[in-house]
Protein backbone atom coordinates (compact mmCIF):
# COMPACT_ATOMS: atom_id res chain seq x y z
CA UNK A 1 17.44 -33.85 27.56
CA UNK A 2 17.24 -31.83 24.25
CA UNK A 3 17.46 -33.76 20.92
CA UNK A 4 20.43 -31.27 20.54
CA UNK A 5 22.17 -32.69 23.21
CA UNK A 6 21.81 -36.17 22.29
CA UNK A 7 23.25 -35.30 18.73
CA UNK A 8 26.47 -33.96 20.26
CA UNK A 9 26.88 -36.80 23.11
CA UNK A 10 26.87 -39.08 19.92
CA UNK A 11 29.22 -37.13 18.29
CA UNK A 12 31.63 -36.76 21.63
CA UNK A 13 31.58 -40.31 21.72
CA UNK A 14 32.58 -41.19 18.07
CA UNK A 15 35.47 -38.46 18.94
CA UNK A 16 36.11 -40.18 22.39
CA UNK A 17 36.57 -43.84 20.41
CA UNK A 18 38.52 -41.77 17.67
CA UNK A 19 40.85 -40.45 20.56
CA UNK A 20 41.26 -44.16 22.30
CA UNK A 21 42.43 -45.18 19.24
CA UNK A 22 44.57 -42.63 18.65
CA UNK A 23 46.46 -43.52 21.71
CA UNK A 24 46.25 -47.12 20.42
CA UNK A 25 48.01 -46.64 17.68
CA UNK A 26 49.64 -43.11 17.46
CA UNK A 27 51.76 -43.63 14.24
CA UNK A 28 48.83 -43.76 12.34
CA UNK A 29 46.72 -41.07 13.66
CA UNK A 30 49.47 -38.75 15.05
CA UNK A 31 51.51 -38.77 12.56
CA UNK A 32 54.02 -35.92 12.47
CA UNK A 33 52.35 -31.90 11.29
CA UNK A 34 53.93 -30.21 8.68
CA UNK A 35 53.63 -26.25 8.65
CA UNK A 36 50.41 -26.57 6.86
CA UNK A 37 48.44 -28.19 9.05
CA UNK A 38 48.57 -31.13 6.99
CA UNK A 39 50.29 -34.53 8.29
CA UNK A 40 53.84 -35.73 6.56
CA UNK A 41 53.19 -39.35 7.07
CA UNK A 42 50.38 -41.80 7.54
CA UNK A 43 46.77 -40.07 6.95
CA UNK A 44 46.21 -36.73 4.94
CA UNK A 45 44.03 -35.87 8.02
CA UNK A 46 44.18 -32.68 10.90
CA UNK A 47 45.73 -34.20 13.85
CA UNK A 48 43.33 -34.34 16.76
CA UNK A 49 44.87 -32.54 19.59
CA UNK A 50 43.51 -33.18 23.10
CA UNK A 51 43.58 -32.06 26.44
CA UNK A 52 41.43 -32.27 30.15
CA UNK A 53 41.01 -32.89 33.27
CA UNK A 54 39.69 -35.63 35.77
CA UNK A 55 38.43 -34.22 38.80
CA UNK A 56 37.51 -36.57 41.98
CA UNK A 57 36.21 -35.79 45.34
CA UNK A 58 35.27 -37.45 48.51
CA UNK A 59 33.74 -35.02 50.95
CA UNK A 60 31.70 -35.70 54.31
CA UNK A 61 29.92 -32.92 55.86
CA UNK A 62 29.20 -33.33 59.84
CA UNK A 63 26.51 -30.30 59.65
CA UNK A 64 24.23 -31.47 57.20
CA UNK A 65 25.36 -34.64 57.61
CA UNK A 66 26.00 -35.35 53.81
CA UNK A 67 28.86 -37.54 52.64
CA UNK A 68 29.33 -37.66 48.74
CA UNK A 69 31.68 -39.25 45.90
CA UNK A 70 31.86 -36.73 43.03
CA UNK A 71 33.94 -36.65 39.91
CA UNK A 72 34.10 -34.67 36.85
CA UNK A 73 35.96 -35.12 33.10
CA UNK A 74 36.68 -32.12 31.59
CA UNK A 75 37.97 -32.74 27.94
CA UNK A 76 39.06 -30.11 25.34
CA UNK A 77 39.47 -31.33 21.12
CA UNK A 78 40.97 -29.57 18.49
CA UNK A 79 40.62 -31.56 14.71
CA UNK A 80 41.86 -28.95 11.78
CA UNK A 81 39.18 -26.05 11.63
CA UNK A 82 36.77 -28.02 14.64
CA UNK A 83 37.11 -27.73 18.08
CA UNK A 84 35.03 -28.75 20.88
CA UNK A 85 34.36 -28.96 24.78
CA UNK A 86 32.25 -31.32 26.81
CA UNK A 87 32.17 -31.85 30.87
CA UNK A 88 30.62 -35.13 32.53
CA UNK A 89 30.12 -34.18 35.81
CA UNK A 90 28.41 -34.41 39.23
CA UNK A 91 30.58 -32.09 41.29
CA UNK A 92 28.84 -29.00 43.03
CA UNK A 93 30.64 -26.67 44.82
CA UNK A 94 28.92 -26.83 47.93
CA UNK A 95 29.10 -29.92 50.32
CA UNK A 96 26.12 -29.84 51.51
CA UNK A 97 23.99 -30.53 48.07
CA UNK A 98 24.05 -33.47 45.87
CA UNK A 99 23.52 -34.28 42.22
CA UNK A 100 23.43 -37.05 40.01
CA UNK A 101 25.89 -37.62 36.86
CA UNK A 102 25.26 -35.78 33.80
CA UNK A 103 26.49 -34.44 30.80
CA UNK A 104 26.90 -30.60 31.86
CA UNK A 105 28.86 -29.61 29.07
CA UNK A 106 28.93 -29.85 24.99
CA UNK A 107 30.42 -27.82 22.91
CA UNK A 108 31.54 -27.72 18.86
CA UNK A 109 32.88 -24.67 17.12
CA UNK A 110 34.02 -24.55 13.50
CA UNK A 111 35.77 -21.90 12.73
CA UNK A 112 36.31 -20.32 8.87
CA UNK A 113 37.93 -17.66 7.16
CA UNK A 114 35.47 -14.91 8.55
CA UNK A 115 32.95 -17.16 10.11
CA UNK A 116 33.02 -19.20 13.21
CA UNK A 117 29.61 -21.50 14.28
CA UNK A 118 29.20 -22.88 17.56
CA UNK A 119 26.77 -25.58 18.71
CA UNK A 120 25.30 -26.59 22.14
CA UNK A 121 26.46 -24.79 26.12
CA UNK A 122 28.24 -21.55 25.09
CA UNK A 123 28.46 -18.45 26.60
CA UNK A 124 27.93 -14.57 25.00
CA UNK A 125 29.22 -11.23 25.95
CA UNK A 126 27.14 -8.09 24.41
CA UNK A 127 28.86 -4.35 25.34
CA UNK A 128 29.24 -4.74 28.77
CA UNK A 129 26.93 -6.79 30.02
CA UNK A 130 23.87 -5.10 30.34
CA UNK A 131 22.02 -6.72 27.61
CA UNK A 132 23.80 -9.83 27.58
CA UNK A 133 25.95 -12.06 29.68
CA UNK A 134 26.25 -15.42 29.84
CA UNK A 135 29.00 -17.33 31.55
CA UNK A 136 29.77 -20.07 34.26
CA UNK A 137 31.80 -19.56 37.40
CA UNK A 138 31.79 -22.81 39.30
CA UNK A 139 33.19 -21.51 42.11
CA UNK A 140 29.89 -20.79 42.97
CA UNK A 141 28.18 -22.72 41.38
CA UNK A 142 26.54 -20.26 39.11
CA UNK A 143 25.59 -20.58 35.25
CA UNK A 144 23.81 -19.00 32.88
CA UNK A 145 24.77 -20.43 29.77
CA UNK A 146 22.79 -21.20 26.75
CA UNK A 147 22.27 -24.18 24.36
CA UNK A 148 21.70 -23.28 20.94
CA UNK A 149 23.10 -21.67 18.47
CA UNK A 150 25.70 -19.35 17.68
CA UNK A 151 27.20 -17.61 14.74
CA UNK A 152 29.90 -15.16 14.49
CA UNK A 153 30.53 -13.46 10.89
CA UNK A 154 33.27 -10.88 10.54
CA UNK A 155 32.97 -8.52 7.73
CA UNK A 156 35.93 -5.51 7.37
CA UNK A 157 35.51 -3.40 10.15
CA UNK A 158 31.99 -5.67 11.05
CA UNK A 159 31.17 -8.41 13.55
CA UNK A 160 27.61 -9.54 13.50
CA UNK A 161 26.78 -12.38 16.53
CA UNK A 162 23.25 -13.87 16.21
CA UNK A 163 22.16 -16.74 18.85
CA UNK A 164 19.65 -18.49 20.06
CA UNK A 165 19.69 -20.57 22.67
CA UNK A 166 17.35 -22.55 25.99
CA UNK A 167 18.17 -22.33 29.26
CA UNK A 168 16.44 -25.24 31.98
CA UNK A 169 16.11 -24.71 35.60
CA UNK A 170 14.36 -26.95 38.31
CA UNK A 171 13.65 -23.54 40.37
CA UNK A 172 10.84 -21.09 39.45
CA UNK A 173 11.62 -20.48 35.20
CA UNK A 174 11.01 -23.66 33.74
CA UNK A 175 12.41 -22.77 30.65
CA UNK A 176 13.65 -19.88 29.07
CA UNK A 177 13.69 -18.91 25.16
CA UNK A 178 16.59 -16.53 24.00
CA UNK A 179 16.86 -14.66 20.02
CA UNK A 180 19.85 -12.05 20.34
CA UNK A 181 21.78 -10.27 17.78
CA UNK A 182 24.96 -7.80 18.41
CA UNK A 183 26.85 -6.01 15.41
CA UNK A 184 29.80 -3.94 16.33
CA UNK A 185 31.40 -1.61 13.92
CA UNK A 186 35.34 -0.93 14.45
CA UNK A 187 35.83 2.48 13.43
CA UNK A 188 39.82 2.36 12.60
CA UNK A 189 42.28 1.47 15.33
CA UNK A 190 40.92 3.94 18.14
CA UNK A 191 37.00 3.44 18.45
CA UNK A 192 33.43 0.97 18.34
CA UNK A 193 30.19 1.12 18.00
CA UNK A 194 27.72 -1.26 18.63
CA UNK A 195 24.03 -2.21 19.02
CA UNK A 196 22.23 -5.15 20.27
CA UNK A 197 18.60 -6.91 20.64
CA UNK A 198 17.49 -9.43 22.86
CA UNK A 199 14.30 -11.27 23.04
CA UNK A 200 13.42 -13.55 25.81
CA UNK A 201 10.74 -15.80 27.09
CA UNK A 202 10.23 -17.02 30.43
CA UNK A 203 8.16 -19.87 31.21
CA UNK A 204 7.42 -19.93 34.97
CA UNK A 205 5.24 -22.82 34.89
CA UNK A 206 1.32 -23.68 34.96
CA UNK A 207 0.57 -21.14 38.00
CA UNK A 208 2.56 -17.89 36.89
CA UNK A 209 2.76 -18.10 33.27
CA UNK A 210 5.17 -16.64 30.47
CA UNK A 211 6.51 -13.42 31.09
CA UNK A 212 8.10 -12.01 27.87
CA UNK A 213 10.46 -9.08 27.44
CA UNK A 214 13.00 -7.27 24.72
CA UNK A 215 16.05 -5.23 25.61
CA UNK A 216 17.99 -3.25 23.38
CA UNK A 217 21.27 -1.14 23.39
CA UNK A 218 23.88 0.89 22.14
CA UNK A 219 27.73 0.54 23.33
CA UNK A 220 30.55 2.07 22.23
CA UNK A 221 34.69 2.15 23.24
CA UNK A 222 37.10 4.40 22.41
CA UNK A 223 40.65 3.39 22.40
CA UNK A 224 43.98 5.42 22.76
CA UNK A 225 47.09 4.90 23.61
CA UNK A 226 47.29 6.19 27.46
CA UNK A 227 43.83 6.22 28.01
CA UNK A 228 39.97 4.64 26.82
CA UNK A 229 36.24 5.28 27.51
CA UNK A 230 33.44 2.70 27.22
CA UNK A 231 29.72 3.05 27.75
CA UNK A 232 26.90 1.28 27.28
CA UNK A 233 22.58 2.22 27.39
CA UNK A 234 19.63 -0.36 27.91
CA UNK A 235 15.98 -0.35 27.86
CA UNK A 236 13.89 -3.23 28.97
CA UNK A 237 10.59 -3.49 27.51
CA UNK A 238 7.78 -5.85 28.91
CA UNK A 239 5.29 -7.39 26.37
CA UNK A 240 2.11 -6.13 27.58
CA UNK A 241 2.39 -7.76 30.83
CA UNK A 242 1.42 -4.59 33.73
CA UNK A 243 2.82 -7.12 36.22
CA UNK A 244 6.27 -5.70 35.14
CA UNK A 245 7.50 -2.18 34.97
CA UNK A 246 9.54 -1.33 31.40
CA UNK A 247 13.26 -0.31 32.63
CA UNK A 248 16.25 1.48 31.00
CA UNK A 249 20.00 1.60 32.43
CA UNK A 250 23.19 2.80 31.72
CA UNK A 251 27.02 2.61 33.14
CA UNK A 252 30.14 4.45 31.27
CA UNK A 253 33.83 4.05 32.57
CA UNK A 254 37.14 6.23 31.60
CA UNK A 255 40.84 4.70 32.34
CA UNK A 256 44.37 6.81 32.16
CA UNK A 257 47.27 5.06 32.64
CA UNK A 258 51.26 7.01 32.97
CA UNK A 259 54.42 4.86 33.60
CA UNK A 260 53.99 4.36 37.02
CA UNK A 261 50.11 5.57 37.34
CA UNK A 262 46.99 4.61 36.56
CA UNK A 263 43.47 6.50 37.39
CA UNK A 264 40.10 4.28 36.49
CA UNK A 265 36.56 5.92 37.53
CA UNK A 266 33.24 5.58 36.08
CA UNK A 267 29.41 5.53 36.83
CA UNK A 268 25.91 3.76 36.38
CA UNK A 269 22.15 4.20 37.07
CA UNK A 270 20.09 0.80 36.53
CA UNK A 271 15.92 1.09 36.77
CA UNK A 272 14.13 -2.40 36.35
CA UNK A 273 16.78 -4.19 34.03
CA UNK A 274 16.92 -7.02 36.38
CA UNK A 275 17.53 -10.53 34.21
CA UNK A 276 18.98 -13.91 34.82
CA UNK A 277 21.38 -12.90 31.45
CA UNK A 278 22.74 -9.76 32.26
CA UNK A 279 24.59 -9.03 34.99
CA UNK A 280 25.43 -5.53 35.62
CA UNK A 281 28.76 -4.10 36.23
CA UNK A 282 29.86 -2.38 39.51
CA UNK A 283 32.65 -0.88 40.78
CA UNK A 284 32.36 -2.28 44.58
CA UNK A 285 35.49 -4.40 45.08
CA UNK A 286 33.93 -6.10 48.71
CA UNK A 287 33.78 -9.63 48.61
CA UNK A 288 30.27 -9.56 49.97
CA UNK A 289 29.06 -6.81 48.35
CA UNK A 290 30.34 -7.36 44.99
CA UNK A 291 27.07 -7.77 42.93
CA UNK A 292 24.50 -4.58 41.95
CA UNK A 293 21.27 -4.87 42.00
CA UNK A 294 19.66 -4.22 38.11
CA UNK A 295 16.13 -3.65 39.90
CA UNK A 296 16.94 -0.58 41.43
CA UNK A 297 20.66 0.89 42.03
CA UNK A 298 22.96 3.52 41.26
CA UNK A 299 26.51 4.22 41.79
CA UNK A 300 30.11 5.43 41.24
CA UNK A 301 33.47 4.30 41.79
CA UNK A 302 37.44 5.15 41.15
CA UNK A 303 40.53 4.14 41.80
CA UNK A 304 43.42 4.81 41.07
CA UNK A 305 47.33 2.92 41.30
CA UNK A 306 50.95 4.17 41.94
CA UNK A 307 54.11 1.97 41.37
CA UNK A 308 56.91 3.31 42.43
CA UNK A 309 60.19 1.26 41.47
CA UNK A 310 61.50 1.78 44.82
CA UNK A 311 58.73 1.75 46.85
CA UNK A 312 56.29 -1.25 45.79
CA UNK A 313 52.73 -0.57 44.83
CA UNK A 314 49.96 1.46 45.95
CA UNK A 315 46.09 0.68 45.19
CA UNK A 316 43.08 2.62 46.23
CA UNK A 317 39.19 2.09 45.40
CA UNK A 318 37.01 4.00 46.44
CA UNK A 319 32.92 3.13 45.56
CA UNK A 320 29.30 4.45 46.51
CA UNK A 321 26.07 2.69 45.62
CA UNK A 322 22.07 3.62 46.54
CA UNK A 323 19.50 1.85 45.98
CA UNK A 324 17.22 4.65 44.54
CA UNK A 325 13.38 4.11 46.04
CA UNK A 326 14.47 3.02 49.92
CA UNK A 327 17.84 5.48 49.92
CA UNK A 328 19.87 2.66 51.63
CA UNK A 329 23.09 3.54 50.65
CA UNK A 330 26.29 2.01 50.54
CA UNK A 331 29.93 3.51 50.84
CA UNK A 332 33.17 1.74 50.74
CA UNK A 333 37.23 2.09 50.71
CA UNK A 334 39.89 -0.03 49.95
CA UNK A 335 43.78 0.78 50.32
CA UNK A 336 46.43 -1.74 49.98
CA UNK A 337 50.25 -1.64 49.40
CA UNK A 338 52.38 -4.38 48.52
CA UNK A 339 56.26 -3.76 49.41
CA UNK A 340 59.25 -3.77 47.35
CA UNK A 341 61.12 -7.05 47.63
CA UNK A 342 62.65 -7.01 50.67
CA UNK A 343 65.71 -9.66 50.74
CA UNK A 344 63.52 -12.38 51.65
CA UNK A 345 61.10 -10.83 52.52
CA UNK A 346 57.52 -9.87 50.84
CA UNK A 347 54.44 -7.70 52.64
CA UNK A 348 50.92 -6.81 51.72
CA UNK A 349 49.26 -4.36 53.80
CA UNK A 350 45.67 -3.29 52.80
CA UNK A 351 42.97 -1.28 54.92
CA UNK A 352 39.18 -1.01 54.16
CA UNK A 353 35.90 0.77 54.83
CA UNK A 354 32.74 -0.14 54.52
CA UNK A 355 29.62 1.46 55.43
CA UNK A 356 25.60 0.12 54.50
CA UNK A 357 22.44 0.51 56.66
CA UNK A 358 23.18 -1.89 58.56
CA UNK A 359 26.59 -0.76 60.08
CA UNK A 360 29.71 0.04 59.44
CA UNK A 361 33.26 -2.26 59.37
CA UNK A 362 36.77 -1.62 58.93
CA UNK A 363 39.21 -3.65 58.57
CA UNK A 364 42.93 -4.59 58.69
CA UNK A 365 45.05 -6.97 56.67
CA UNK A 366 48.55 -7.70 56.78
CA UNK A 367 50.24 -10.42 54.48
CA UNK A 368 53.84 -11.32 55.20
CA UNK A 369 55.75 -14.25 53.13
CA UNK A 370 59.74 -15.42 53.95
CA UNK A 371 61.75 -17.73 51.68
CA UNK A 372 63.80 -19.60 54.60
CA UNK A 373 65.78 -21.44 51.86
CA UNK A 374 66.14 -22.20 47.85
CA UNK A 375 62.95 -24.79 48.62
CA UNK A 376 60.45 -23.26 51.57
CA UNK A 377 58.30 -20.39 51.98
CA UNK A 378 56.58 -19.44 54.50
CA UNK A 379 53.95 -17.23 54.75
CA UNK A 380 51.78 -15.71 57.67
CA UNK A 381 48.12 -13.32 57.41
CA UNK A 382 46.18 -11.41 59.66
CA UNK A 383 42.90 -9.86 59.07
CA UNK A 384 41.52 -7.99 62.07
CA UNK A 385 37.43 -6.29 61.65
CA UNK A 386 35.62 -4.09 63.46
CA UNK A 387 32.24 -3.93 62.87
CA UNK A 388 29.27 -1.85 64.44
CA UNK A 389 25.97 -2.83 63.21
CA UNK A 390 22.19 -3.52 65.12
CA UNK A 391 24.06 -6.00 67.22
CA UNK A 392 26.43 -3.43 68.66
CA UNK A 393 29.82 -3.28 68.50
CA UNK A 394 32.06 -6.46 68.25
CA UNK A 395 35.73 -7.55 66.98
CA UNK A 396 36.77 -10.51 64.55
CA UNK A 397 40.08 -11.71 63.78
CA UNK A 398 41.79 -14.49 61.09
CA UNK A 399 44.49 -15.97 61.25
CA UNK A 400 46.52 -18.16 58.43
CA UNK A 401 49.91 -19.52 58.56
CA UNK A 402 51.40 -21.81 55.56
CA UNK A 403 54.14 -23.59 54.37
CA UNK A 404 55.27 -24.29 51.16
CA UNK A 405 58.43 -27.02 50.19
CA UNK A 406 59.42 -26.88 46.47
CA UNK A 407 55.55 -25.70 45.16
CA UNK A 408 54.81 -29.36 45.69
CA UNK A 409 53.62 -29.63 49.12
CA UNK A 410 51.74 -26.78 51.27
CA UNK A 411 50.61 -27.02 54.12
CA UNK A 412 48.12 -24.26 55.77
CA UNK A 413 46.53 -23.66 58.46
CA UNK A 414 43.40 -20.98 59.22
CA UNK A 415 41.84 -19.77 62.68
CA UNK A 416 38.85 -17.60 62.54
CA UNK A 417 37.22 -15.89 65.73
CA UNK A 418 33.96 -13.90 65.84
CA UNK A 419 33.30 -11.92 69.02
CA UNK A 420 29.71 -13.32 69.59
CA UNK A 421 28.06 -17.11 68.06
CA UNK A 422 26.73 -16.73 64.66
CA UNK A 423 24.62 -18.26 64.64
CA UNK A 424 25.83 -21.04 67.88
CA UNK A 425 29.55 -21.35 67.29
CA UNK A 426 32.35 -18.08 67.19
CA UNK A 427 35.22 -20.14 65.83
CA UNK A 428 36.50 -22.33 62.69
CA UNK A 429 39.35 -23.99 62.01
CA UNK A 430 41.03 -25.97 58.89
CA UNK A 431 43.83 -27.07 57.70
CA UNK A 432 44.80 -28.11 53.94
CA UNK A 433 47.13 -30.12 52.59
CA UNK A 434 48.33 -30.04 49.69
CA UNK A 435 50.82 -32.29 46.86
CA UNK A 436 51.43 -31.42 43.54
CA UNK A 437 53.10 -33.67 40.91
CA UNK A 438 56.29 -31.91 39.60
CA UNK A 439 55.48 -32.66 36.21
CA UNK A 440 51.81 -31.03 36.89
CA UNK A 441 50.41 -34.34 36.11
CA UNK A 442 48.14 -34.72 39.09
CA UNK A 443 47.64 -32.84 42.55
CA UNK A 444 46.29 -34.22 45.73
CA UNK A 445 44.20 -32.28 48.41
CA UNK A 446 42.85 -32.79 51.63
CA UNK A 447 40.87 -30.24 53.82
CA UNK A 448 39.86 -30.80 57.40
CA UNK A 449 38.43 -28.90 60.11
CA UNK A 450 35.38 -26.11 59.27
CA UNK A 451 34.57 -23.42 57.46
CA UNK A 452 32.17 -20.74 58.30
CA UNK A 453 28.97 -19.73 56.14
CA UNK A 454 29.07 -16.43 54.26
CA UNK A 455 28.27 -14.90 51.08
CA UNK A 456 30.51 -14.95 48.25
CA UNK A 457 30.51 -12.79 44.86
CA UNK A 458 32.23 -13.48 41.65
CA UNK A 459 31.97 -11.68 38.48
CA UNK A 460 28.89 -9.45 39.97
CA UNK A 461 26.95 -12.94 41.38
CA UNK A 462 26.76 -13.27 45.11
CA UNK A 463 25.74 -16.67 46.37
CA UNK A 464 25.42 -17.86 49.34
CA UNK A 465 27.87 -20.01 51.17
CA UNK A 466 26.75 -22.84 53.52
CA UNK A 467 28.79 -23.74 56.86
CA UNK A 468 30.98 -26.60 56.59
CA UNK A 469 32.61 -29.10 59.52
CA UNK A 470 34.56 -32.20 57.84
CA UNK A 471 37.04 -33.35 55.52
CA UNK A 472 36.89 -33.20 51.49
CA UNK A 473 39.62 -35.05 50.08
CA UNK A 474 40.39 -34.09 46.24
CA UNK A 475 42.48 -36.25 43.46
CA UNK A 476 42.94 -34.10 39.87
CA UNK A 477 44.55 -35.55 37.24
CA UNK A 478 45.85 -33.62 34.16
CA UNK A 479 46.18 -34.88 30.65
């Protein structure tokens, strides 16, 4: 563990004995905030405002024939112009892997007039993404994050970010080195300019060495009142390495909205911008197909909405994608309206289309919720696919029926059929249960049954998604 890290777990715990006490004797800490920030009685000090989140989870997995105890505390502080994060944790998404207890998480900001500095695991945005973008989604248990540095000045119409940060992995890079730097220029109310600079450093070990590289970019937005344009241009730059090609890569998007309308499109063409921190943007909307591939991929998409008061909403995407030097391409369409209120009634109805080189699949989906009384709901989906790929043609269906009394206990229940085995069994089942405190203090859930493998995207990351056959029984406490 960095010496950075071990300066901030020192510091989280003088907060954390800080914050006991606090609750030991709240008249002296928490004394009542005047307007100013300032306390009225007891100490002339910021009140230190907390909040979190204990997560624990038993979970025994029958097909790799792991059981695990995990549990994660997720605390937020606030302390006059500081504020700060850190996560103790040893949860992982999927039930199949295990990992021991750490400190994931630490995080301090302080933030000034025009000037906010932030120490330890944060995350950075530059344009849209194509230079820079660093984030967590646990879902999946994806991060990218740095630990470092960060500093954020605003000047007028200027905001200069400059980081540097590490990133650690067990897999192939080592270590990674990141320098970055965006400033953005707000040109009155209705446009933006930027330009950024990354440098990074990849250490792949003894065996493959240090590959180095620099990207740098322009972005820009402009802003008005029924409609706005953004844009943004990359080129990737190898140090003197031949083993890697030099890239470049570009994607610009245009959005009109009316009262009841709205029509989005846009466009991008990415050539050997592939990195670990940037992920670029698509307009795919697929579950499975909801990443783009920075190596080699180009693409367009649109879609447009329609909300009529009396007749619900209506959404359609459409999206193509190629991947440049083999030509595989990749088509899709998406339509989905969601009724008007209908009494008691509430329906969802989407279609979609999708077409790659391996096949084609359509499919159907049709949501339907009833409120039987002032306390239940019930709700009922059905997704029927067809799909026609190298295996032929074959049907699957799901199936999902729930109950809800009060939004304090669901119950719901999911059937899934495939026409053939995939790759031994055609059929999973589970059921979840589910209590929640009515004073959102805790919630209790339990999951039985199994679930079948797949791959799942969020925020342009696809991962992939093991099988699971078991029970995972989760307690989440809220303070």
């Amino acid at each position: 563990m960095s010496a950075l890290k071990h300066t901030f777990i020192c510091i989280f715990c003088v907060s954390f004995v800080f914050m006991c006490t606090a609750l030991a004797f709240p008249q002296t800490v928490f004394a009542e905030e005047s307007d100013d920030g300032e306390a009225d009685e007891g100490w002339t000090f910021p009140v230190l405002y907390y909040s979190g989140s204990n997560k624990m989870q038993y979970t025994n997995d029958h097909i790799s024939d792991t059981s695990k105890f995990e549990n994660e505390l997720a605390v937020d502080l606030s302390w006059g112009k500081f504020d700060g994060y850190f996560r103790i944790s040893n949860d992982l998404s999927f039930p199949s892997e295990k990992k021991s207890i750490e400190l994931e998480k630490v995080t301090i900001r302080w933030h000034g007039p025009s000037i906010t500095v932030t120490g330890g695991d944060f995350s950075a945005l530059f344009g849209q993404g194509l230079a820079l973008n660093c984030f967590e989604a646990q879902a999946i248990d994806f991060d990218n994050e740095l630990t470092g540095g960060k500093l954020d000045i605003e000047v007028g119409p200027a905001l200069l970010t400059i980081l540097k940060g590490d990133f650690k992995t067990d897999e192939v890079v080592k270590k990674d080195e990141i320098e970055a730097a965006h400033l953005g220029f707000n040109i009155g109310s209705v446009a933006n300019i930027g330009g950024s600079y990354v440098s990074v450093k990849d250490d792949r070990g003894e065996f493959m060495g240090t590959q180095e590289y620099t990207i740098t970019g322009v972005d820009g937005t402009l802003d008005f009142k029924q409609a706005n344009i953004t844009g943004e241009y990359v080129e990737y730059n190898q140090d003197d390495d031949e083993a890697y090609e030099d890239g470049s890569g570009w994607i610009v998007s245009a959005a009109i909205y009316g009262r009841e309308w709205s029509l989005y499109g846009g466009m991008y063409d990415y050539k050997h911008i592939a990195s670990q921190f940037a992920v670029p943007a698509t307009f795919k909307e697929h579950p499975e197909h909801g990443g783009a591939d920075g190596n080699d991929e180009e693409g367009y998409g649109i879609k447009a909405t329609w909300s009529p008061e009396a007749l619900g909403s209506f959404d359609f995407n459409y999206a193509q994608a190629n991947i440049q030097d083999g030509g595989f391409p990749y088509t899709e369409a998406v339509f989905m309206w969601t009724a008007p209120q209908m009494g008691k009634d509430s329906i969802i109805v989407e279609g979609r289309h999708f077409y790659d080189i391996l096949g084609k699949e359509n499919n159907a989906i049709v949501e339907w919720q009833r409120t039987l009384n002032s306390d239940y709901l019930s709700s009922v989906a059905v997704e029927y696919t067809l799909i026609n790929d190298i295996f032929g043609i074959h049907r699957e269906y799901t199936v999902g029926l729930g109950i809800d009394y009060n939004q304090q206990f669901s119950v719901d229940y999911e059937h899934e059929f495939a026409a053939f085995k995939i790759p031994q069994k055609n059929r999973w089942d589970k059921v979840v249960l589910k209590y929640t405190d009515p004073e959102q203090k805790y919630d209790v859930r339990l999951l039985f049954g199994s679930q079948r493998a797949g791959i799942q995207c969020l925020g342009g990351i696809c991962q992939q998604v093991p099988e699971f056959k078991g029970y995972e029984l989760t307690f989440n406490l809220y303070f």
